[in-house]
Protein backbone atom coordinates (compact mmCIF):
# COMPACT_ATOMS: atom_id res chain seq x y z
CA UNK A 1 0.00 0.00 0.00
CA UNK A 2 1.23 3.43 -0.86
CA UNK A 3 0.98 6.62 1.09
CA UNK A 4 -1.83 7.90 -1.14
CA UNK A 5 -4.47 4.45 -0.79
CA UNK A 6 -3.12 5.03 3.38
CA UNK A 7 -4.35 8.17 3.74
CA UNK A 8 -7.13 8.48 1.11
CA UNK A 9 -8.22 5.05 -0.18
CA UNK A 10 -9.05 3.70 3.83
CA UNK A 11 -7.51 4.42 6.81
CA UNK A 12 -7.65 8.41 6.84
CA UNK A 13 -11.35 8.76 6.38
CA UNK A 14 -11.43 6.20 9.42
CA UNK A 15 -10.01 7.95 11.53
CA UNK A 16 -12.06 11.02 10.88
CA UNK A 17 -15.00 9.30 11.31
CA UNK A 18 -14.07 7.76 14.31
CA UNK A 19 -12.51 11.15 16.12
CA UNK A 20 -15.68 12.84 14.62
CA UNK A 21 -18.38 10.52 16.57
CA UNK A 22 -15.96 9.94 19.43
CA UNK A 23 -15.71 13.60 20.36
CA UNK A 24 -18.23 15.30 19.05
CA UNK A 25 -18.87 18.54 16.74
CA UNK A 26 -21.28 20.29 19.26
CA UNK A 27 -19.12 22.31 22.07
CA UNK A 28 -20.23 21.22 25.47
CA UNK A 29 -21.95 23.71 27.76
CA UNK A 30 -19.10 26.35 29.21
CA UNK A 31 -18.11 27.50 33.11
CA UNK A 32 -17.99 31.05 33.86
CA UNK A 33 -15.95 32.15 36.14
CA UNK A 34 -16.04 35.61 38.36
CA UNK A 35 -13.49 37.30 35.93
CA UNK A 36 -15.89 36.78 33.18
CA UNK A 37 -13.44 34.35 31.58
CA UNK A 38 -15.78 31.42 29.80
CA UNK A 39 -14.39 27.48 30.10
CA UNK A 40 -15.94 24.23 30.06
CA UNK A 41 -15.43 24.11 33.21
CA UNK A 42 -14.68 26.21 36.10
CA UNK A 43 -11.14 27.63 36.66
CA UNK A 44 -11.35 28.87 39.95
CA UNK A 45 -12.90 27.22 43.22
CA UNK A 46 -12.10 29.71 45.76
CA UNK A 47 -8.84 29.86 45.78
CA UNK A 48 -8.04 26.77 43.73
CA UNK A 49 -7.57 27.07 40.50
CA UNK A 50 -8.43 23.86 37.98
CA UNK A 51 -7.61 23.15 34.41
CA UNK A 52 -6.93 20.17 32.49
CA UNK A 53 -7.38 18.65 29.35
CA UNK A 54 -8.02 14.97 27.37
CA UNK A 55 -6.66 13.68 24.32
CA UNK A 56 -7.62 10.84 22.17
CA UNK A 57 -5.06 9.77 19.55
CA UNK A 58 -5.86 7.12 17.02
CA UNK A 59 -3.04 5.83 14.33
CA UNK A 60 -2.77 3.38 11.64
CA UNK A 61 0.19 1.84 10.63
CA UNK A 62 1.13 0.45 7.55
CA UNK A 63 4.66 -1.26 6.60
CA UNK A 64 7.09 -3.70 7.88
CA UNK A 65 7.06 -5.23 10.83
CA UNK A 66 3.49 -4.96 11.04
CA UNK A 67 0.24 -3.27 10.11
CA UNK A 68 -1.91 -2.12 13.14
CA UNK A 69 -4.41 0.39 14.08
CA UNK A 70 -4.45 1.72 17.87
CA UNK A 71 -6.50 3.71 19.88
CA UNK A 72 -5.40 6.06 22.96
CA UNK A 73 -6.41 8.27 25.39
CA UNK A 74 -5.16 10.32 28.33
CA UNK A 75 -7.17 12.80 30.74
CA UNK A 76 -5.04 15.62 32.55
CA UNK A 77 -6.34 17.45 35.75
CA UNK A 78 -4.26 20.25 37.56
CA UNK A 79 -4.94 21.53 40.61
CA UNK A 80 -2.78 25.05 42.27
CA UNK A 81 -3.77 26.56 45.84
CA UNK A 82 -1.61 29.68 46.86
CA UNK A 83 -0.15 28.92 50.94
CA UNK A 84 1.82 32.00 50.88
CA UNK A 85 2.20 34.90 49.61
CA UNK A 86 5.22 33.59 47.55
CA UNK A 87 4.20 29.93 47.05
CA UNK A 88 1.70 27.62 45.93
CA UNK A 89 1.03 24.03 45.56
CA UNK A 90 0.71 21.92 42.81
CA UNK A 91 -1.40 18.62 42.22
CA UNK A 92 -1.45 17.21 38.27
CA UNK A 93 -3.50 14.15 38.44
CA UNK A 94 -3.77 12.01 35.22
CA UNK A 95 -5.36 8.87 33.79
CA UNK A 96 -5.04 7.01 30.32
CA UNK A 97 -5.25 3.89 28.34
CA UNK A 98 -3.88 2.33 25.47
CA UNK A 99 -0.39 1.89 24.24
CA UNK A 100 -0.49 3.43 20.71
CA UNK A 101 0.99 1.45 17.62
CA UNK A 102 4.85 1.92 18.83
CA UNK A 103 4.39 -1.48 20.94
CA UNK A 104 3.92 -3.30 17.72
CA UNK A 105 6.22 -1.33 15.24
CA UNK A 106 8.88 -0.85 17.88
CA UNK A 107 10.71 2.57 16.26
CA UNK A 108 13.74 3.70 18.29
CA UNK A 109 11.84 7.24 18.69
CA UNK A 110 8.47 6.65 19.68
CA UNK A 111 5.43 7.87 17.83
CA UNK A 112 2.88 8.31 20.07
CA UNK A 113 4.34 10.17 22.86
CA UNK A 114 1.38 10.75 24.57
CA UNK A 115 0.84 7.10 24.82
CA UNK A 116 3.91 5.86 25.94
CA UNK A 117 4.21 8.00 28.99
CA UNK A 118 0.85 7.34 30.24
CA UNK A 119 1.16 3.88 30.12
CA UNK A 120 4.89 3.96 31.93
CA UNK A 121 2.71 5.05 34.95
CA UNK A 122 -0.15 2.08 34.51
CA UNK A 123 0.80 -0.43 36.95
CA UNK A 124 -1.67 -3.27 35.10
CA UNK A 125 0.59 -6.13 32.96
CA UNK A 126 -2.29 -5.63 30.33
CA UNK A 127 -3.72 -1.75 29.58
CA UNK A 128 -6.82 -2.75 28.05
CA UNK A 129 -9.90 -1.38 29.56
CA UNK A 130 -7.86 -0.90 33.00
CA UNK A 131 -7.31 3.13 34.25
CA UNK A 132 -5.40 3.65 36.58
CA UNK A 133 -5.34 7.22 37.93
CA UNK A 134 -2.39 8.90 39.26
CA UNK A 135 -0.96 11.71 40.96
CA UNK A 136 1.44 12.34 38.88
CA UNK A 137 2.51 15.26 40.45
CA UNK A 138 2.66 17.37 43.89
CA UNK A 139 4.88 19.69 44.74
CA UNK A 140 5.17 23.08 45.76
CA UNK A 141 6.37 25.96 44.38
CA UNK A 142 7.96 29.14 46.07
CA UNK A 143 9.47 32.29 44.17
CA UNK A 144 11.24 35.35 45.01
CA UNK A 145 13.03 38.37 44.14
CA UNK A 146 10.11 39.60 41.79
CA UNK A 147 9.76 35.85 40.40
CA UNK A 148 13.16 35.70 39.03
CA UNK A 149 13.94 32.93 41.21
CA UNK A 150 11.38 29.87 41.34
CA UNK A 151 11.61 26.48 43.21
CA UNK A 152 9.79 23.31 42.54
CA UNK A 153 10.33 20.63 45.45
CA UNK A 154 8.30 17.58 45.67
CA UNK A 155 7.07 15.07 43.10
CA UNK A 156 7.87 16.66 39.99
CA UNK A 157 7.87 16.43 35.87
CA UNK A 158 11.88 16.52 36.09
CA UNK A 159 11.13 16.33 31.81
CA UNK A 160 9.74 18.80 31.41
CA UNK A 161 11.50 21.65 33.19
CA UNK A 162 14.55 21.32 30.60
CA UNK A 163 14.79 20.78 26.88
CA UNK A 164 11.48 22.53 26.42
CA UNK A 165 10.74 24.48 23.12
CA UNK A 166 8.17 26.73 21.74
CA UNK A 167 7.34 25.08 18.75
CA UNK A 168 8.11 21.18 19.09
CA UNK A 169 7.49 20.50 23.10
CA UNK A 170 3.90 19.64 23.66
CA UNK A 171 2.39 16.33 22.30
CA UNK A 172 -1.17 17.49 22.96
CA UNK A 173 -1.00 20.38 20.67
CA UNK A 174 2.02 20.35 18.34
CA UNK A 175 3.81 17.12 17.14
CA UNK A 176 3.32 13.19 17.99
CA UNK A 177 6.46 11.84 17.34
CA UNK A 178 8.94 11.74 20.81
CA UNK A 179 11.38 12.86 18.10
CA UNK A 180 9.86 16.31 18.07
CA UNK A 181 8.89 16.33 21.83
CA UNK A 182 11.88 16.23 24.19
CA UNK A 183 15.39 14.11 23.53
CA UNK A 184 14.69 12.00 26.67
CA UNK A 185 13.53 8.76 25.53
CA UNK A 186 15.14 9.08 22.41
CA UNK A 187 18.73 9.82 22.61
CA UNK A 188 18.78 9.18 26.55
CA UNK A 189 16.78 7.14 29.05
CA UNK A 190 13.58 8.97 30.92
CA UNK A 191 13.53 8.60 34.88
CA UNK A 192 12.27 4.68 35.50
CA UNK A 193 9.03 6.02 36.06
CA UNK A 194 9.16 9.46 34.37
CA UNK A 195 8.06 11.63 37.62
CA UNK A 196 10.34 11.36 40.69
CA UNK A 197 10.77 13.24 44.03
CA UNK A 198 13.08 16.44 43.42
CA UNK A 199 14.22 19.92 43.38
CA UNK A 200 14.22 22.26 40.47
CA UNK A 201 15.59 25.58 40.41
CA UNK A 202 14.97 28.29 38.25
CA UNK A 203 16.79 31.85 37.97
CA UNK A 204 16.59 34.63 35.84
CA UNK A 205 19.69 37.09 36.33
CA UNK A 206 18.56 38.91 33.58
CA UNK A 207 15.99 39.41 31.20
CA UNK A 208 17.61 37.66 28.86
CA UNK A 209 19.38 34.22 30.76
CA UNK A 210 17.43 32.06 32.49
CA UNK A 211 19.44 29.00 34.56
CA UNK A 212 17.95 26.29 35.72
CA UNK A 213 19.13 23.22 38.15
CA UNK A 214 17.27 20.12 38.90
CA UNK A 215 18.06 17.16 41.30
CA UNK A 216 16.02 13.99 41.27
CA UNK A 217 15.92 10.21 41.78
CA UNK A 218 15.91 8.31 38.47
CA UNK A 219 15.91 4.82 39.99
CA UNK A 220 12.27 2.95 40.35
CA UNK A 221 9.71 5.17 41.28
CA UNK A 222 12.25 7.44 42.97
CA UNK A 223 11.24 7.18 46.65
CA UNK A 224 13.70 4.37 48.01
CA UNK A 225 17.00 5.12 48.62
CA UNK A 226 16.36 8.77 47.04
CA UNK A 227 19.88 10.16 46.81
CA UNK A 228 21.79 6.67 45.30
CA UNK A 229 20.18 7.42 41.79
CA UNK A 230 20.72 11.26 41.31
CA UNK A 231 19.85 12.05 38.14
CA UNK A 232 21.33 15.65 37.73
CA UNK A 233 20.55 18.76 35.00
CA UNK A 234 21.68 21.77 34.45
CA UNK A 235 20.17 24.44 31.53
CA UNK A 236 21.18 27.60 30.34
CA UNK A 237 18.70 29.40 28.09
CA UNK A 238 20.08 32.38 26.14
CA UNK A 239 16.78 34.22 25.34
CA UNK A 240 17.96 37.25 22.31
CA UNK A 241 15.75 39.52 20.42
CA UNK A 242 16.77 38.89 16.82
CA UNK A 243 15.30 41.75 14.99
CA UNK A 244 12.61 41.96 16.98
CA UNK A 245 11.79 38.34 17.39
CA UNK A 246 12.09 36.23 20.47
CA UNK A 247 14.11 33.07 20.39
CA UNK A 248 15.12 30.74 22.94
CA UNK A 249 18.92 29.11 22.91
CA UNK A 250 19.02 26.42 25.50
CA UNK A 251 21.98 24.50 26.22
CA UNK A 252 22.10 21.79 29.14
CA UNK A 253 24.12 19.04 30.96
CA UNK A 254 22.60 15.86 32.27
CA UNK A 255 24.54 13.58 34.44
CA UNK A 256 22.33 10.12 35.39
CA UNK A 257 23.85 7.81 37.89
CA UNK A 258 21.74 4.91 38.05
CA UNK A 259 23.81 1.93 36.67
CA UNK A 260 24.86 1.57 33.15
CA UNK A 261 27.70 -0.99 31.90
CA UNK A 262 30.61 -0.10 30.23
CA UNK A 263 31.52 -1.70 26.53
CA UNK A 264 35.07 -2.06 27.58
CA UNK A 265 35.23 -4.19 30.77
CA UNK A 266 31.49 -4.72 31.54
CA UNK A 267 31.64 -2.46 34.85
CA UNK A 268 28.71 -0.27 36.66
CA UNK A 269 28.98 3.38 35.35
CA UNK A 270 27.01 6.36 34.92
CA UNK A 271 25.61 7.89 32.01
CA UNK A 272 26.06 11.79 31.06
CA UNK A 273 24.77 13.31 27.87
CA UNK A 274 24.58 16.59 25.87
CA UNK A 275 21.79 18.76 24.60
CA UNK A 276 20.74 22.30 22.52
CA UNK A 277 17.16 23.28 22.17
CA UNK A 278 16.42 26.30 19.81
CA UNK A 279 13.46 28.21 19.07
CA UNK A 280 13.06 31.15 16.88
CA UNK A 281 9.87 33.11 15.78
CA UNK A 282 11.35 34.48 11.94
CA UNK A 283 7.94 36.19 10.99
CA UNK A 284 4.42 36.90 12.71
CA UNK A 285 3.00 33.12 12.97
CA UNK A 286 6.15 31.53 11.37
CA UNK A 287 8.72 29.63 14.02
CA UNK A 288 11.97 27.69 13.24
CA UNK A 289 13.03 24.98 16.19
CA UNK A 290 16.28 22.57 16.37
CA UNK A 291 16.88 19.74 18.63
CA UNK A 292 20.03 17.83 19.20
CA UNK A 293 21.42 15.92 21.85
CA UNK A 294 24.16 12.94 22.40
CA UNK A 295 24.77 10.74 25.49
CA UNK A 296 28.18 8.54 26.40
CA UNK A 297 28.41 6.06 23.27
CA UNK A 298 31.06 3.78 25.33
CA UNK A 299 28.23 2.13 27.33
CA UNK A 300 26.53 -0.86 25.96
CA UNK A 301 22.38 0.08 26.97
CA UNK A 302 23.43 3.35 24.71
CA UNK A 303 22.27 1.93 21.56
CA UNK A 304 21.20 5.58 20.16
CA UNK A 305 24.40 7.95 20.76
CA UNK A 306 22.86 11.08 19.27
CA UNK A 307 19.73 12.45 17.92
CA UNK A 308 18.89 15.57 16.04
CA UNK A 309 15.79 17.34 14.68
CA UNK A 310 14.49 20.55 13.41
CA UNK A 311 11.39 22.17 11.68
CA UNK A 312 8.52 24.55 11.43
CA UNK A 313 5.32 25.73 12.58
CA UNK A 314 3.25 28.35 10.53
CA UNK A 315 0.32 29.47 12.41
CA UNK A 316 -3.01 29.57 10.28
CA UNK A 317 -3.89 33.35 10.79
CA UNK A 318 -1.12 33.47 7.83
CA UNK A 319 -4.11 32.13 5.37
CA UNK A 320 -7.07 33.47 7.48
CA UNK A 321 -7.32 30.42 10.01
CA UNK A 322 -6.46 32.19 13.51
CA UNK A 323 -6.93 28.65 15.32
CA UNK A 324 -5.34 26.67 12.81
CA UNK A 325 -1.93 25.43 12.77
CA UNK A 326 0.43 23.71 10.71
CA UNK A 327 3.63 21.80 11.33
CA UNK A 328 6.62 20.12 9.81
CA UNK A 329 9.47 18.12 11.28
CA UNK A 330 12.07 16.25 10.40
CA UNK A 331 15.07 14.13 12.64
CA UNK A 332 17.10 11.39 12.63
CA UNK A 333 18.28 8.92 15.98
CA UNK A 334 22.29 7.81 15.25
CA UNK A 335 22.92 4.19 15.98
CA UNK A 336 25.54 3.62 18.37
CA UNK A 337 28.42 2.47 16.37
CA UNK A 338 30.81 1.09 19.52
CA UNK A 339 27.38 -0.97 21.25
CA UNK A 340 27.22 -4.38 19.76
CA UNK A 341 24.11 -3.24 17.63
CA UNK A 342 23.69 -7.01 15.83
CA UNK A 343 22.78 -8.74 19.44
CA UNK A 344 20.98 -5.65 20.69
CA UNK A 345 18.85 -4.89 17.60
CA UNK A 346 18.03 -8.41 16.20
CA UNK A 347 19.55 -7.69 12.99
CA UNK A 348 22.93 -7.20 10.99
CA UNK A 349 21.84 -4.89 8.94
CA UNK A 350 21.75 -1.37 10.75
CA UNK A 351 20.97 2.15 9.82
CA UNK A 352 20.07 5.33 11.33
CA UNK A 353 16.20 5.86 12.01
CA UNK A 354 14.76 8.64 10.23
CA UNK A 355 11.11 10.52 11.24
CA UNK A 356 9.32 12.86 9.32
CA UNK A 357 6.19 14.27 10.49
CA UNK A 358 3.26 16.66 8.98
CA UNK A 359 0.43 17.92 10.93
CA UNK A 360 -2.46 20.16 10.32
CA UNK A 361 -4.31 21.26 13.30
CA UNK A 362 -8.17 22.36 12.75
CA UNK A 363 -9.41 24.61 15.89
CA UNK A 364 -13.16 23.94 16.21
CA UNK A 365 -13.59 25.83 19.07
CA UNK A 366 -12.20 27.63 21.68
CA UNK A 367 -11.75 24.61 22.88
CA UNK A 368 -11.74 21.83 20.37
CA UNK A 369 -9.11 21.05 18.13
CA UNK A 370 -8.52 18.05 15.13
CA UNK A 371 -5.48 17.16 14.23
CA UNK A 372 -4.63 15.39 11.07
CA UNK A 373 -0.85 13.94 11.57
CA UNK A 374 1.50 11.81 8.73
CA UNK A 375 4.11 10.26 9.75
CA UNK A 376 7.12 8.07 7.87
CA UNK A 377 9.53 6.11 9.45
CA UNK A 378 13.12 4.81 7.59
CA UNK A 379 15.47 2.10 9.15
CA UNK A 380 12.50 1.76 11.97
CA UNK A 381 14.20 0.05 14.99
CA UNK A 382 17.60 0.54 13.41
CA UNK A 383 17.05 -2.20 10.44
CA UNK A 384 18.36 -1.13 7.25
CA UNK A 385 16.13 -3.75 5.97
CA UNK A 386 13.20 -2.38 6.94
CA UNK A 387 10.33 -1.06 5.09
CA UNK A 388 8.89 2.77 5.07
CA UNK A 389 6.80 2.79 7.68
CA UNK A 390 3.51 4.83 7.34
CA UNK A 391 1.44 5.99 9.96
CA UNK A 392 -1.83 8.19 9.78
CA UNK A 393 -2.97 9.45 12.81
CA UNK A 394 -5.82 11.80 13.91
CA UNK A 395 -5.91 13.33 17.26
CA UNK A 396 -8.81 15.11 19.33
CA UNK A 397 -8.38 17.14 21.85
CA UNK A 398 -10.39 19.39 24.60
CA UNK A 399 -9.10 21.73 27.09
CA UNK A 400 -11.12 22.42 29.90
């Protein structure tokens, strides 16, 4: 099957059908809260304040190793009650099911992002028809010094407080693919059970640097033994106005000492690895972003050293579509050339996986959006051999 009969001839008209009666056309009936502001539901309970948002995600694979079509979901509930005058607290609760089709295509980078984190907190062997609701998060957060210096202690997402980007960081709104996401999980191993007890520290000596330091526990679900498993970053984020238009240069350290083995002599090591995130707004509703990160390629679970990525997002007020959006992105994950690659990967033929991803976002509402997504996958798992991979996906999502 070619790309055309994938998207046109069956699957794509599927999946709009399916995300169509799953979700709904018809907004539901909307909150208003005492500032006049109007959501679906309310955003303030005296002094708590409540937001979230779900996402349903279906995709359809087609290529070797396997065709498949998946279905996913995830629900995301924040709650934020001021204590002080300078600090607040922080619950992010969050439920899902389904595992997406990365299980069953097994790419190095996954492609449903959205998926494969929920599921790393789902305690049940088998995901089907099982939630399991978690608090994903608590913590609290203090600033000072006019909010130029913030602190996040607690149970945190250690993720995403480095390597973020304005135009490739958010799987609910902007890309699928992990590839265009974060590096973690691609070029370098997410915490065990991606949020951990920690500290995160972020200050702003100037209007244009922002610093940030986080300490957490990477091993199991981070609360035994807390400081034996330090997994340790440190960002810098140059933030310059290039004719006028922001940008953000991030550059960060990561240093991760649960136990790795070393190629050369087999012993217990730690890992460190290497990363730049940029993002730069080039004209009104036009953005440029580049990803690239490497990790230690002398230790023998490294089978990617290095990934890189980069892209665009055009916003749709360019062709009179002010909730519209469009994105490209393209990105490859480097094999590790010093790992024994034939044992770890199953095969003796090895190349670099490749990701390309289109989406087109349709806003609905205020707060409905559609999102048709393409995706094509080369060298999938690191197999040469391997067939293009094609996957069509359509994504729904409501914010509360």
């Amino acid at each position: 099957m070619n790309l055309n009969e994938l998207l046109y001839d069956r699957d794509l008209p599927t999946l709009i059908l399916l995300s169509t009666f799953g979700l709904g056309w018809h907004a539901p009936a909307c909150a208003q809260d005492e500032d006049g502001e109007t959501h679906l539901i309310t955003h303030h309970a005296g002094p708590v304040s409540i937001d979230g948002g779900i996402t349903w995600i279906l995709q359809a694979s087609d290529g070797a190793p396997a065709n498949t079509t998946a279905l996913s979901y995830s629900l995301d509930l924040g709650l934020a009650a001021p204590v002080s005058k300078h600090g607040r607290v922080v619950i992010a609760l969050e439920a899902g099911d389904g595992k997406g089709v990365d299980p069953v295509i097994s790419p190095l980078s996954n492609t449903n992002y959205d998926a494969f984190y929920t599921n790393l907190m789902n305690t049940s062997p088998d995901s089907t028809n099982v939630v399991v609701t978690s608090v994903s998060q608590v913590y609290y957060e203090g600033s000072d010094l006019d909010d130029r210096l913030v602190m996040s202690i607690g149970k945190i997402d250690v993720h995403g407080k480095f390597d973020d980007n304005a135009y490739a960081n958010d799987e609910t709104d902007q890309f699928l693919s992990a590839m265009f996401v974060r590096s973690p999980g691609t070029s370098y191993a997410e915490l065990d059970q991606y949020y951990a007890p920690g500290v995160a520290l972020g200050l702003s000596p100037s209007k244009s640097v922002d610093l940030t330091f986080i300490a957490a526990n990477g091993k199991g679900d981070g609360f035994d033994n807390v400081f034996d498993s330090m997994y340790l970053v440190a960002q810098a984020n140059i933030k310059p106005q290039l004719g006028g238009r922001d940008g953000n240069y991030r550059f960060y350290a990561l240093s991760d000492h649960r136990p790795y083995t070393k190629i050369m002599g087999g012993t217990k090591t730690s890992n460190t690895a290497l990363g730049l995130s940029f993002d730069q707004s080039i004209y009104n509703g036009v953005g440029l972003f580049a990803r690239y990160s490497t990790q230690d390629d002398g230790i023998a679970e490294n089978i990617v050293k290095s990934s890189w990525s980069l892209g665009a997002l055009l916003e749709g007020a360019l062709w009179g579509r002010g909730r519209d959006t469009a994105g490209f992105g393209y990105g490859i994950a480097n094999l590790n050339d010093k790992a024994n690659l034939a044992a770890a990967l199953g095969t003796g033929n090895t190349g670099d996986e490749s990701h390309l991803e289109m989406f087109y976002k349709v806003g609905l509402s205020q707060h409905f959006t559609l999102t048709a997504d393409v995706q094509l996958l080369n060298n999938i798992g690191g197999n040469a051999a391997a067939d293009t991979v094609r996957i069509a996906g359509m994504r729904g999502q409501i914010n509360f």
